[in-house]
C-alpha atoms as a PDB file:
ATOM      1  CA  UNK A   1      31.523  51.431  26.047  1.00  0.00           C
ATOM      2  CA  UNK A   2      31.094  49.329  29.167  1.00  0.00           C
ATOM      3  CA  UNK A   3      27.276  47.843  29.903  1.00  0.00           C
ATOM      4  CA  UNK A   4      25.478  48.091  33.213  1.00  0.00           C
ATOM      5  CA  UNK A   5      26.043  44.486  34.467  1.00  0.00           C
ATOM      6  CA  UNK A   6      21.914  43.607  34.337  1.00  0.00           C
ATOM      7  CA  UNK A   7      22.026  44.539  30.495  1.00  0.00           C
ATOM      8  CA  UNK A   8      25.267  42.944  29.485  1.00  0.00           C
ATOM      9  CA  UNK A   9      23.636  39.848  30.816  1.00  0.00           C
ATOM     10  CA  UNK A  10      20.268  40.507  28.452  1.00  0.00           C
ATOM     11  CA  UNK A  11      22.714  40.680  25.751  1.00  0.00           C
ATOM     12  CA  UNK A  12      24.094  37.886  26.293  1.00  0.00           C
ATOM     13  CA  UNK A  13      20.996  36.113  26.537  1.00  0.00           C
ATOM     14  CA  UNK A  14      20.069  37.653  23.463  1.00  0.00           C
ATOM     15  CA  UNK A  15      22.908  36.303  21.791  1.00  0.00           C
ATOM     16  CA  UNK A  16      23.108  32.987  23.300  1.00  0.00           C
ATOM     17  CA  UNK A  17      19.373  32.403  22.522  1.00  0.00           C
ATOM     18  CA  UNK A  18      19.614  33.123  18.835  1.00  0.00           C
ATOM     19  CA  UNK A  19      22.943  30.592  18.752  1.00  0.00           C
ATOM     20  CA  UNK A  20      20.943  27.505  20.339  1.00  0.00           C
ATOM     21  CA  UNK A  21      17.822  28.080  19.984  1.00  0.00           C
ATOM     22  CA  UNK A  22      14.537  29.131  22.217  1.00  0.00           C
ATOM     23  CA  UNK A  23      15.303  25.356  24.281  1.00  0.00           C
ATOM     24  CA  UNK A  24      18.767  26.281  24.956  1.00  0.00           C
ATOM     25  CA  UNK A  25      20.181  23.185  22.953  1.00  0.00           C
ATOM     26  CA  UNK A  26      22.829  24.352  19.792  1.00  0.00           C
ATOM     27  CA  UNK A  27      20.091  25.352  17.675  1.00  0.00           C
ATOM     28  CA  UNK A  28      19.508  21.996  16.010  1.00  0.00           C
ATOM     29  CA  UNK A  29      23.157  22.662  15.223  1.00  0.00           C
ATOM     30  CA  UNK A  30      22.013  25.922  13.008  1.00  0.00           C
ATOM     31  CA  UNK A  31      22.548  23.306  10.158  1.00  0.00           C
ATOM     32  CA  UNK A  32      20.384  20.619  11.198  1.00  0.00           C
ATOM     33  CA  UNK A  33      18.193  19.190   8.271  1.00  0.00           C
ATOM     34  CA  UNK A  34      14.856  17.855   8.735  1.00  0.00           C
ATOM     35  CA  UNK A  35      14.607  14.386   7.417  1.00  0.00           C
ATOM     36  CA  UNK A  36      13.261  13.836   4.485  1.00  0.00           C
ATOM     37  CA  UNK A  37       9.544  11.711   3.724  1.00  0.00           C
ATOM     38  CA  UNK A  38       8.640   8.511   2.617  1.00  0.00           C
ATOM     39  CA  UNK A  39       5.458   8.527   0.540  1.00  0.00           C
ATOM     40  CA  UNK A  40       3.910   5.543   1.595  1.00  0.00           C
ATOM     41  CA  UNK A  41       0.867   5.799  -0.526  1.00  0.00           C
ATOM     42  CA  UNK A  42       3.452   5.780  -3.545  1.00  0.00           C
ATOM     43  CA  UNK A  43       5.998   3.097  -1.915  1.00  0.00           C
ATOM     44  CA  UNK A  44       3.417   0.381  -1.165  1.00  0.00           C
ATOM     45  CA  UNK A  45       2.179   1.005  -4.985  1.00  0.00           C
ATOM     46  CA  UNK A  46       5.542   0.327  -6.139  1.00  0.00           C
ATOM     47  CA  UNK A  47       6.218  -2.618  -4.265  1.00  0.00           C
ATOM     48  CA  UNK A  48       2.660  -3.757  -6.190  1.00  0.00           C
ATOM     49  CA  UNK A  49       3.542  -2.813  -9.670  1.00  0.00           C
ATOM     50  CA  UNK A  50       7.493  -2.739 -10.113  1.00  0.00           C
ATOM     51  CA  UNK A  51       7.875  -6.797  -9.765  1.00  0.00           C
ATOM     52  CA  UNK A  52       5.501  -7.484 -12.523  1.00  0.00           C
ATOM     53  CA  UNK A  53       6.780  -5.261 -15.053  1.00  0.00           C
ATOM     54  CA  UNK A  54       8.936  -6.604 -17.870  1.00  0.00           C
ATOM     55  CA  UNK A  55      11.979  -4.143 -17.261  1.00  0.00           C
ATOM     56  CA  UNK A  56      12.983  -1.653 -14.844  1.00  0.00           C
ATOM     57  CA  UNK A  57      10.773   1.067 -15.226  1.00  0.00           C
ATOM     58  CA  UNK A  58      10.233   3.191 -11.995  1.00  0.00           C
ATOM     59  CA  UNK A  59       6.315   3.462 -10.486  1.00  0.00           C
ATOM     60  CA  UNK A  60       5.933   7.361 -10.861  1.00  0.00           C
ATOM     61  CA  UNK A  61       6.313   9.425  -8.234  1.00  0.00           C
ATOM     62  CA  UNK A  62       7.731   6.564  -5.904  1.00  0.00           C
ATOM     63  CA  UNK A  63      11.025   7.351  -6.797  1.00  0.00           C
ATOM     64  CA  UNK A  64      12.280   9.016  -4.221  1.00  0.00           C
ATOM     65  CA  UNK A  65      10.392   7.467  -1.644  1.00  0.00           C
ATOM     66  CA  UNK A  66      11.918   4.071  -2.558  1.00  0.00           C
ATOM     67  CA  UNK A  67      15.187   5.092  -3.007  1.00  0.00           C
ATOM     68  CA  UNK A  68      15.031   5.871   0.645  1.00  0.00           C
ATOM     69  CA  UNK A  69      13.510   2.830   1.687  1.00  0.00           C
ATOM     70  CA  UNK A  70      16.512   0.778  -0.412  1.00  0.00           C
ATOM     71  CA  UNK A  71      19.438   2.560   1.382  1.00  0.00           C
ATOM     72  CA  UNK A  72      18.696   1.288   4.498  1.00  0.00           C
ATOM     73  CA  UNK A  73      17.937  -1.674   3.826  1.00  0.00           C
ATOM     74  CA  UNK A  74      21.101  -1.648   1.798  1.00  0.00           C
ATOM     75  CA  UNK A  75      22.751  -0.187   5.337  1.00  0.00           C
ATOM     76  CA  UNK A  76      21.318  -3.083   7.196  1.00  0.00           C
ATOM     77  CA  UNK A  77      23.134  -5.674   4.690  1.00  0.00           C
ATOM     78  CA  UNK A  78      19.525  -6.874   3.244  1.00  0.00           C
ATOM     79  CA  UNK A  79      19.690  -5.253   0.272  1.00  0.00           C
ATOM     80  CA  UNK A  80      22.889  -5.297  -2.397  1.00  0.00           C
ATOM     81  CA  UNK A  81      23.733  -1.736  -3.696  1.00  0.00           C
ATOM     82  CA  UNK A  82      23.012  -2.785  -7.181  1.00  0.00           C
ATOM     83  CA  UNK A  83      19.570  -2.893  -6.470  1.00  0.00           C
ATOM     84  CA  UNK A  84      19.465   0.157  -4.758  1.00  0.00           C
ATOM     85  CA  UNK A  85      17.776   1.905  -7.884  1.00  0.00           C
ATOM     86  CA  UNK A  86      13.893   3.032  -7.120  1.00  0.00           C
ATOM     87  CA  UNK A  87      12.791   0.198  -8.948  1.00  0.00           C
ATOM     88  CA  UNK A  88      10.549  -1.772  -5.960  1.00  0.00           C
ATOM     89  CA  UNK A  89      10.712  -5.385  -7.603  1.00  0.00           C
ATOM     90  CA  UNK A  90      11.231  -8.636  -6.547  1.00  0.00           C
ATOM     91  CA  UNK A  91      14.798  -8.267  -4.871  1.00  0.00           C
ATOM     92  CA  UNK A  92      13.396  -5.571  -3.028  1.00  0.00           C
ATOM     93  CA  UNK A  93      10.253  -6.440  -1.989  1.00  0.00           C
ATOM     94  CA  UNK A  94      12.377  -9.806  -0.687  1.00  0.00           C
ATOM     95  CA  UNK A  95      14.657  -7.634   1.073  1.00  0.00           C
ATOM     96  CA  UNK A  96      11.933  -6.378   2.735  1.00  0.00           C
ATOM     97  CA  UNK A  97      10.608  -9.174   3.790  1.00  0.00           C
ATOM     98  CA  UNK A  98      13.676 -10.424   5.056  1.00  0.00           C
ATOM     99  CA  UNK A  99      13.623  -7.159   7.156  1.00  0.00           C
ATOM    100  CA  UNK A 100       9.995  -7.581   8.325  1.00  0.00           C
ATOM    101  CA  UNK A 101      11.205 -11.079   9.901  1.00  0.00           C
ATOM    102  CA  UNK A 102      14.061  -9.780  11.503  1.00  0.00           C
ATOM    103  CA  UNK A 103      11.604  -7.414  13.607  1.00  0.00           C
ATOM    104  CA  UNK A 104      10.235 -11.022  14.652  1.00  0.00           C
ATOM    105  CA  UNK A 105       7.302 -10.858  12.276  1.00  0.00           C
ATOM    106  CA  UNK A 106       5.390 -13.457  10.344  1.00  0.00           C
ATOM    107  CA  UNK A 107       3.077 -14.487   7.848  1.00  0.00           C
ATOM    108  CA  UNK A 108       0.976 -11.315   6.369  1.00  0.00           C
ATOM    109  CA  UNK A 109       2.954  -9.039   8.465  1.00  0.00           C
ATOM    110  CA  UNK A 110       6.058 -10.141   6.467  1.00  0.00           C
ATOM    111  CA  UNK A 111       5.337 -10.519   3.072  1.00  0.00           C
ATOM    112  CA  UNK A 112       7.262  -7.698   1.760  1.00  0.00           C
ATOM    113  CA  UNK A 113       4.780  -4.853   1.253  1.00  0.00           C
ATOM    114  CA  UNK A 114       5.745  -1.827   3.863  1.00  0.00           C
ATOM    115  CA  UNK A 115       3.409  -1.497   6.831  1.00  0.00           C
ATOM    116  CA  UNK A 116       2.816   1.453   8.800  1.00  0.00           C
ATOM    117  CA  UNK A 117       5.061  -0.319  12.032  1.00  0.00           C
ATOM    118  CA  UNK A 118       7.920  -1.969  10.085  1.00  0.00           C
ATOM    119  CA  UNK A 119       8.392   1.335   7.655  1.00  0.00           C
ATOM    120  CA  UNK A 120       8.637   3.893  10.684  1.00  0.00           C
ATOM    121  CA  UNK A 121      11.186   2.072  12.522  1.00  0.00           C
ATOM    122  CA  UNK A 122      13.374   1.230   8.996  1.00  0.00           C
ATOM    123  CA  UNK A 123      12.917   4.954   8.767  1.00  0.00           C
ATOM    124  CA  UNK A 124      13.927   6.075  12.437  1.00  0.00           C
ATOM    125  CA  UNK A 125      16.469   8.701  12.463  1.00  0.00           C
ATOM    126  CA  UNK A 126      16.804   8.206   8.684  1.00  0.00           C
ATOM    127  CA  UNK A 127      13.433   9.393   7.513  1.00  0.00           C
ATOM    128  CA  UNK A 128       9.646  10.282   8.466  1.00  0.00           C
ATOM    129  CA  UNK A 129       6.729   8.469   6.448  1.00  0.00           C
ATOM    130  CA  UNK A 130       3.560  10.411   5.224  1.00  0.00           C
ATOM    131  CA  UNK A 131       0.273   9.321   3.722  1.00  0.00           C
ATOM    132  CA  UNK A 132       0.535   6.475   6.239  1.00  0.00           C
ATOM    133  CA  UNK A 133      -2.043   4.063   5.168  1.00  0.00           C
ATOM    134  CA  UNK A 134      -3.084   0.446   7.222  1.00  0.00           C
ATOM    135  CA  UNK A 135      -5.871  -2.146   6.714  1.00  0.00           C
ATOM    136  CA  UNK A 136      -7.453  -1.471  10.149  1.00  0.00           C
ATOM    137  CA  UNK A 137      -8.480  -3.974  12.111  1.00  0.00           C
ATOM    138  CA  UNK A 138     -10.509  -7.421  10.803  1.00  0.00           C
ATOM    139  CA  UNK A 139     -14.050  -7.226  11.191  1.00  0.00           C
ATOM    140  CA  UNK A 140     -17.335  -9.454   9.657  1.00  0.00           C
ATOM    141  CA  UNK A 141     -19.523  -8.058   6.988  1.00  0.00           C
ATOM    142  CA  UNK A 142     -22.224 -10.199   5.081  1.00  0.00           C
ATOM    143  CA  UNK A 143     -21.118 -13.452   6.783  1.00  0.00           C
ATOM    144  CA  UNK A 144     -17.287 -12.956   6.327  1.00  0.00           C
ATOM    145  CA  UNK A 145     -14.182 -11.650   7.329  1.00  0.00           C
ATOM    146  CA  UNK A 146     -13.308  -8.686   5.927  1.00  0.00           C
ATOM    147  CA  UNK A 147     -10.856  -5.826   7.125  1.00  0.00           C
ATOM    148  CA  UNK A 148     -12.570  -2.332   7.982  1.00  0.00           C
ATOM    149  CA  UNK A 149     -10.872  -0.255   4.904  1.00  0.00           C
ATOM    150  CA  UNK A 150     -12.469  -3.387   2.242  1.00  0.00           C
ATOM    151  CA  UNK A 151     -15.566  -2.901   4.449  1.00  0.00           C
ATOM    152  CA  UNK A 152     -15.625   0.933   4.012  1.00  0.00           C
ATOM    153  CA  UNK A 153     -14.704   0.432   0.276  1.00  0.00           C
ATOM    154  CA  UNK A 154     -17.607  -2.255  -0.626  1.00  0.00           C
ATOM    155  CA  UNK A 155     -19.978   0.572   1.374  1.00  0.00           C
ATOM    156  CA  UNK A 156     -18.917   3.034  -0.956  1.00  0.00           C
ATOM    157  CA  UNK A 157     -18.869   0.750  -4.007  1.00  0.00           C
ATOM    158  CA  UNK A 158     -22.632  -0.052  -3.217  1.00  0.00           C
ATOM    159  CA  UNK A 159     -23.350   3.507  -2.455  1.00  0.00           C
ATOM    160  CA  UNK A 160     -21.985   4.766  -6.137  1.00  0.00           C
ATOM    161  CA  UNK A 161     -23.866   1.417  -7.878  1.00  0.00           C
ATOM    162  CA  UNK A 162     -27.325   2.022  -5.810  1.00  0.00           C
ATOM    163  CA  UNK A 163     -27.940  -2.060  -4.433  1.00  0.00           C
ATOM    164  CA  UNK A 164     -26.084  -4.000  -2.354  1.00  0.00           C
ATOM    165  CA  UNK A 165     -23.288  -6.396  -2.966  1.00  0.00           C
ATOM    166  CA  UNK A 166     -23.098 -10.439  -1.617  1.00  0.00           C
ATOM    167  CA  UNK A 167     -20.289 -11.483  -0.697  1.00  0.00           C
ATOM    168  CA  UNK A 168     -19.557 -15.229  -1.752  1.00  0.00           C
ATOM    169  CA  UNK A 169     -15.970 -15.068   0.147  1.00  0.00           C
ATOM    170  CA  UNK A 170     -14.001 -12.926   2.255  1.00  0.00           C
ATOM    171  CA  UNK A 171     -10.234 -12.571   3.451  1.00  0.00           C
ATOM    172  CA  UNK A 172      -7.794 -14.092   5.654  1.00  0.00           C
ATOM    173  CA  UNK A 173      -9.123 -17.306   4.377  1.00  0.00           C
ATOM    174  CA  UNK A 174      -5.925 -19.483   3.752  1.00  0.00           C
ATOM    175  CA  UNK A 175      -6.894 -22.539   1.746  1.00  0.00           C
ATOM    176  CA  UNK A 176     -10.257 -22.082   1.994  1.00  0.00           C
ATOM    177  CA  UNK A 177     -10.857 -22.376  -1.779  1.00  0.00           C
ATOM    178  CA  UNK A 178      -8.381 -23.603  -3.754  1.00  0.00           C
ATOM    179  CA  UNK A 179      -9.127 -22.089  -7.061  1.00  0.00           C
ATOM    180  CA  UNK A 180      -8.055 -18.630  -5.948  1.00  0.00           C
ATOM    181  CA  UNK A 181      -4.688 -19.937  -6.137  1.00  0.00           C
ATOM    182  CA  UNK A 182      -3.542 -17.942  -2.561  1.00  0.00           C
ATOM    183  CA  UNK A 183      -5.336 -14.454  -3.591  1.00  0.00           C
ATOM    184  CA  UNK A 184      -7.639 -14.583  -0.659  1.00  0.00           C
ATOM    185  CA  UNK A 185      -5.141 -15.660   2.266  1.00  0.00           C
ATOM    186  CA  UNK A 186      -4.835 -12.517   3.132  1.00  0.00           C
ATOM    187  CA  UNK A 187      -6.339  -8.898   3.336  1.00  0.00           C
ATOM    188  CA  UNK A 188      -8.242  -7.086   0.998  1.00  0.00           C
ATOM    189  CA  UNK A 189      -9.950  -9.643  -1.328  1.00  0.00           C
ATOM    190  CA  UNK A 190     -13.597 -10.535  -1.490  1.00  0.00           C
ATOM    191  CA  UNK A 191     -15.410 -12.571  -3.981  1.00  0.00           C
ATOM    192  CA  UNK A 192     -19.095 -10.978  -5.393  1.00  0.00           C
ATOM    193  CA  UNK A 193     -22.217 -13.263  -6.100  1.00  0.00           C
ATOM    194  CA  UNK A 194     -23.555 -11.863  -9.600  1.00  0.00           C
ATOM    195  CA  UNK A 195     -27.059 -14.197  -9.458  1.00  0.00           C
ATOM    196  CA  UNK A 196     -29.780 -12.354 -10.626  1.00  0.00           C
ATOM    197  CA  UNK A 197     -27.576  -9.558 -12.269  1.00  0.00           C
ATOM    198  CA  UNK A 198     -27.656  -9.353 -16.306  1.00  0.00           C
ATOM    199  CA  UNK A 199     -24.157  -8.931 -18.144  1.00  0.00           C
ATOM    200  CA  UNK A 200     -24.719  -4.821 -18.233  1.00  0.00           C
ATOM    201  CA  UNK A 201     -25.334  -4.909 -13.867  1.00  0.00           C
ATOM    202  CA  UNK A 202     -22.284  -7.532 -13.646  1.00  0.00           C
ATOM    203  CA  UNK A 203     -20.093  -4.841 -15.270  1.00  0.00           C
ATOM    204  CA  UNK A 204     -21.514  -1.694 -13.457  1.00  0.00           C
ATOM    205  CA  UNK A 205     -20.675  -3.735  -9.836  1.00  0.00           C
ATOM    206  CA  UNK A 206     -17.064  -4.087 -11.164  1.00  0.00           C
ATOM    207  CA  UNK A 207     -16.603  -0.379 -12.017  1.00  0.00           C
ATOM    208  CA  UNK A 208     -18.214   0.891  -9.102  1.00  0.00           C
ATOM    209  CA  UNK A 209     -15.591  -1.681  -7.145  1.00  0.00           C
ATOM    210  CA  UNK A 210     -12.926  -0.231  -9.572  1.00  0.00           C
ATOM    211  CA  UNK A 211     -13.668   3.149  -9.448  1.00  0.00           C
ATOM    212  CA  UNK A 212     -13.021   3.039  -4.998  1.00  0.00           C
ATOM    213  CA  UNK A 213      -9.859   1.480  -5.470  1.00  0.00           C
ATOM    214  CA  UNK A 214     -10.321  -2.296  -5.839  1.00  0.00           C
ATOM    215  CA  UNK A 215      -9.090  -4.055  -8.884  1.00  0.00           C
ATOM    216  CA  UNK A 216     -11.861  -6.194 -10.043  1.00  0.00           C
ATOM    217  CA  UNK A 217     -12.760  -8.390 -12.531  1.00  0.00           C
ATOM    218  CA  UNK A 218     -15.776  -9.945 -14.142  1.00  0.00           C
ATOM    219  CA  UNK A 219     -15.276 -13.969 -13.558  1.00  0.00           C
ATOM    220  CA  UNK A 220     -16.873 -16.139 -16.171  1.00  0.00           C
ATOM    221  CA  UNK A 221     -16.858 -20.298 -15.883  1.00  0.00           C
ATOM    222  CA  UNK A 222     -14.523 -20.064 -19.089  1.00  0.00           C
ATOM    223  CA  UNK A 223     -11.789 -18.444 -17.417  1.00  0.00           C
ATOM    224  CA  UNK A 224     -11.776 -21.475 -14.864  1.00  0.00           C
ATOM    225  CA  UNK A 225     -13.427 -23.941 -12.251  1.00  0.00           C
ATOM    226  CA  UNK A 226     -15.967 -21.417 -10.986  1.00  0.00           C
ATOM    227  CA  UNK A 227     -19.222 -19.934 -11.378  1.00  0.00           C
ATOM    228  CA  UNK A 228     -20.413 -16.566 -12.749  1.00  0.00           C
ATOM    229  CA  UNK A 229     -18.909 -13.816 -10.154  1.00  0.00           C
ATOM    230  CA  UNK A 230     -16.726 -10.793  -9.150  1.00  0.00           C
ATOM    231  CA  UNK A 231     -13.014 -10.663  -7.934  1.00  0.00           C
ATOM    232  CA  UNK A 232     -11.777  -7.942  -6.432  1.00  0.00           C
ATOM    233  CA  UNK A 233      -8.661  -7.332  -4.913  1.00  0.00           C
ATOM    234  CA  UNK A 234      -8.457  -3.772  -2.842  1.00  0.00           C
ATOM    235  CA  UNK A 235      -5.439  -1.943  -3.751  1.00  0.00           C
ATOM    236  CA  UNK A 236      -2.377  -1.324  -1.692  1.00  0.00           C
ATOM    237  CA  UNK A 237      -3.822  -3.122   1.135  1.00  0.00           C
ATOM    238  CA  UNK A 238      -0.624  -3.850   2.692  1.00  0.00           C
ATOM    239  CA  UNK A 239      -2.411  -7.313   4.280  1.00  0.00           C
ATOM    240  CA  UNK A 240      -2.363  -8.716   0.453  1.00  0.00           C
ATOM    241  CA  UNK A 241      -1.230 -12.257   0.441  1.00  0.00           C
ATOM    242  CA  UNK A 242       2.011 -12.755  -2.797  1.00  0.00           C
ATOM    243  CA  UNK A 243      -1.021 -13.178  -5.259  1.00  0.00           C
ATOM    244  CA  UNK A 244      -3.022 -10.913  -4.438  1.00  0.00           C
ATOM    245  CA  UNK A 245      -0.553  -8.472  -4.839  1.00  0.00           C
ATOM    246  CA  UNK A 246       0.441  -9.414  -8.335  1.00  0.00           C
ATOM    247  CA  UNK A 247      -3.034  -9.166  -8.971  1.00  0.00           C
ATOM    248  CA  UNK A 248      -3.347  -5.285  -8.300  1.00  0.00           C
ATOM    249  CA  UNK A 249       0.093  -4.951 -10.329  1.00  0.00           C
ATOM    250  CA  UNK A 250      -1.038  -6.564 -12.896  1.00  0.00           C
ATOM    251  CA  UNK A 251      -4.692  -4.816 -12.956  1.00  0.00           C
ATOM    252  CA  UNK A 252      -1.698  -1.206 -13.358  1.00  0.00           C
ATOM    253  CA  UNK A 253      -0.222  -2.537 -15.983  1.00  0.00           C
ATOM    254  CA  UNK A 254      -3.416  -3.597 -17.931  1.00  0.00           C
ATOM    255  CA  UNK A 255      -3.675  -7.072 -17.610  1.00  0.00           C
ATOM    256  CA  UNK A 256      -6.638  -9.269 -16.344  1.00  0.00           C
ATOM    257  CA  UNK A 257      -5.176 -10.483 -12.800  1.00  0.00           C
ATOM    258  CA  UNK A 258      -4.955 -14.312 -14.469  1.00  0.00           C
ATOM    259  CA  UNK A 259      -2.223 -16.850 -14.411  1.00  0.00           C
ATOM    260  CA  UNK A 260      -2.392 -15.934 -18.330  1.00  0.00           C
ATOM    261  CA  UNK A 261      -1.670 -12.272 -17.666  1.00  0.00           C
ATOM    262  CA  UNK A 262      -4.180 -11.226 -20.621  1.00  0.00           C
ATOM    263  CA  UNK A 263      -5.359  -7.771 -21.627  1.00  0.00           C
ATOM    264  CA  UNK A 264      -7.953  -6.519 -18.937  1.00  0.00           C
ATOM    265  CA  UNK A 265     -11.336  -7.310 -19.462  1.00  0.00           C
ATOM    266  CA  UNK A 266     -12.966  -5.367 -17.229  1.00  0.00           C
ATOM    267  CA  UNK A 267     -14.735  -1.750 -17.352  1.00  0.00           C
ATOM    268  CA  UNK A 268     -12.182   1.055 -18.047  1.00  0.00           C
ATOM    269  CA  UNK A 269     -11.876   3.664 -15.351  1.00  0.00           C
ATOM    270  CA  UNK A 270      -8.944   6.189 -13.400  1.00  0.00           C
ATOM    271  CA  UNK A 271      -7.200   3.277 -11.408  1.00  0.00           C
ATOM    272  CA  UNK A 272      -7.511   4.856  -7.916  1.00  0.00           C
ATOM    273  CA  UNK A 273      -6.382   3.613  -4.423  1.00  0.00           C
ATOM    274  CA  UNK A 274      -8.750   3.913  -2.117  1.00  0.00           C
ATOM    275  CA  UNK A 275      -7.060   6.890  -0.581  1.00  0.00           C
ATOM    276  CA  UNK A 276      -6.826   8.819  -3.732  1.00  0.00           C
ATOM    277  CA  UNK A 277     -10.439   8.252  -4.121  1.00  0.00           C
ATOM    278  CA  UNK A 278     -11.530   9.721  -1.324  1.00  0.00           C
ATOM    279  CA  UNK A 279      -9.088  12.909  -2.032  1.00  0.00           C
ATOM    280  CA  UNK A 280     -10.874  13.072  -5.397  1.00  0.00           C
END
């Protein structure tokens, strides 16, 4: 049956529109995948808790996500394909590192943990990257430098313990006290004054700190050259200098964030990112 000309051309139309597409381009190819996610929530975790475990053993539910992550740094020649295995641990989180300096960047913003900038363009055209988390910019609360997501996590820590914390030392203090060996060079850390607390107030401040997402510790003068005080070290904050970060994969694995790597000490709660806390 022959077609008035005008509708022969709708048809066509028709037909051409459900081949490509409503924007006229080959329908995404009618096989085109969508790329799949990096879980950066669950990536930046690994890359905490993977290098200070004993073995192999796989962070769960970063899996996937770091699989990803491996391959192309494995496809960039930074990574060997042995290691390409889930497991974030110290090859990796070198690897990335090595990767952060190629994009021309230095100190914090290469020390191997994923950040927001570095992971999206290692992921471009390869994957996308959800539960994007950063430390937001630095900022000064109770005399020291802090970044705002520590800030916003001491507010809430105070909130849930009813008084306010004093801070004896912030971040992004490099050298500025030798006996916390690094752990406050960068992001994320802050030390607690505990004067005028008793024992059972000291250990209601550190679950109130744990329970947002830091790991913190009760500090006694036995454990080394320092006063009475709190440490805490705020989880996946991807400004964490080395130390720091083997602190908060230590505090996973149930140890007490020392150079000893003894059984926690502190107040036992969920362990929490800050993120998952507020998704509670």
């Amino acid at each position: 049956m022959n077609l008035p000309s005008s509708a022969a051309a709708l048809l066509g139309a028709v037909l051409l529109t459900s081949l490509t597409g409503a924007s006229g381009t080959p329908a995404q190819a009618a096989g085109a995948k969508a790329l799949p996610n990096v879980n950066m929530e669950a990536t930046v975790k690994a890359a905490q808790i993977d290098p200070r475990r004993a073995g192999s053993a796989l962070t769960p539910g970063a899996k996937a996500s770091v699989l990803l992550v491996e391959r192309a740094l494995r496809d960039r020649n930074l990574l060997d394909a042995q290691w390409v295995d889930g497991h974030f641990g110290t090859t990796t989180v070198a690897a990335y590192a090595k990767y952060q300096k190629s994009l021309g960047y230095t100190g914090l913003d290469a020390n191997g943990l994923p950040g927001k900038t570095s992971l999206a363009k290692l992921g471009a055209g390869r994957f996308t990257v959800t539960r994007v988390i950063g430390p937001g910019a630095r900022v000064s609360t109770g005399g020291v430098l802090v970044n705002t997501r520590t800030r916003d996590m001491l507010a809430e820590a105070e909130r849930l313990l009813g008084r306010d914390l004093v801070l004896d030392q912030g971040s992004y203090n490099p050298g500025g006290d030798p006996t916390s060996a690094g752990t406050h060079d960068g992001g994320g850390v802050v030390d607690i004054s505990v004067e005028g607390m008793s024992p059972a107030v000291r250990t209601a401040a550190a679950r109130a700190l744990r329970r947002v997402g830091f790991a913190a510790w009760v500090r006694s003068p036995e454990q080394g050259d320092w006063p009475w005080h709190i440490h805490a070290a705020a989880i996946s904050d991807t400004d964490l200098s080395s130390q720091a970060q083997h602190q908060t994969g230590d505090y996973y694995l149930g140890l007490n964030g020392l150079a000893g790597r003894n059984p926690d000490d502190g107040p036992q709660v969920a362990i929490r990112t800050w993120e998952e806390y507020q998704r509670r």
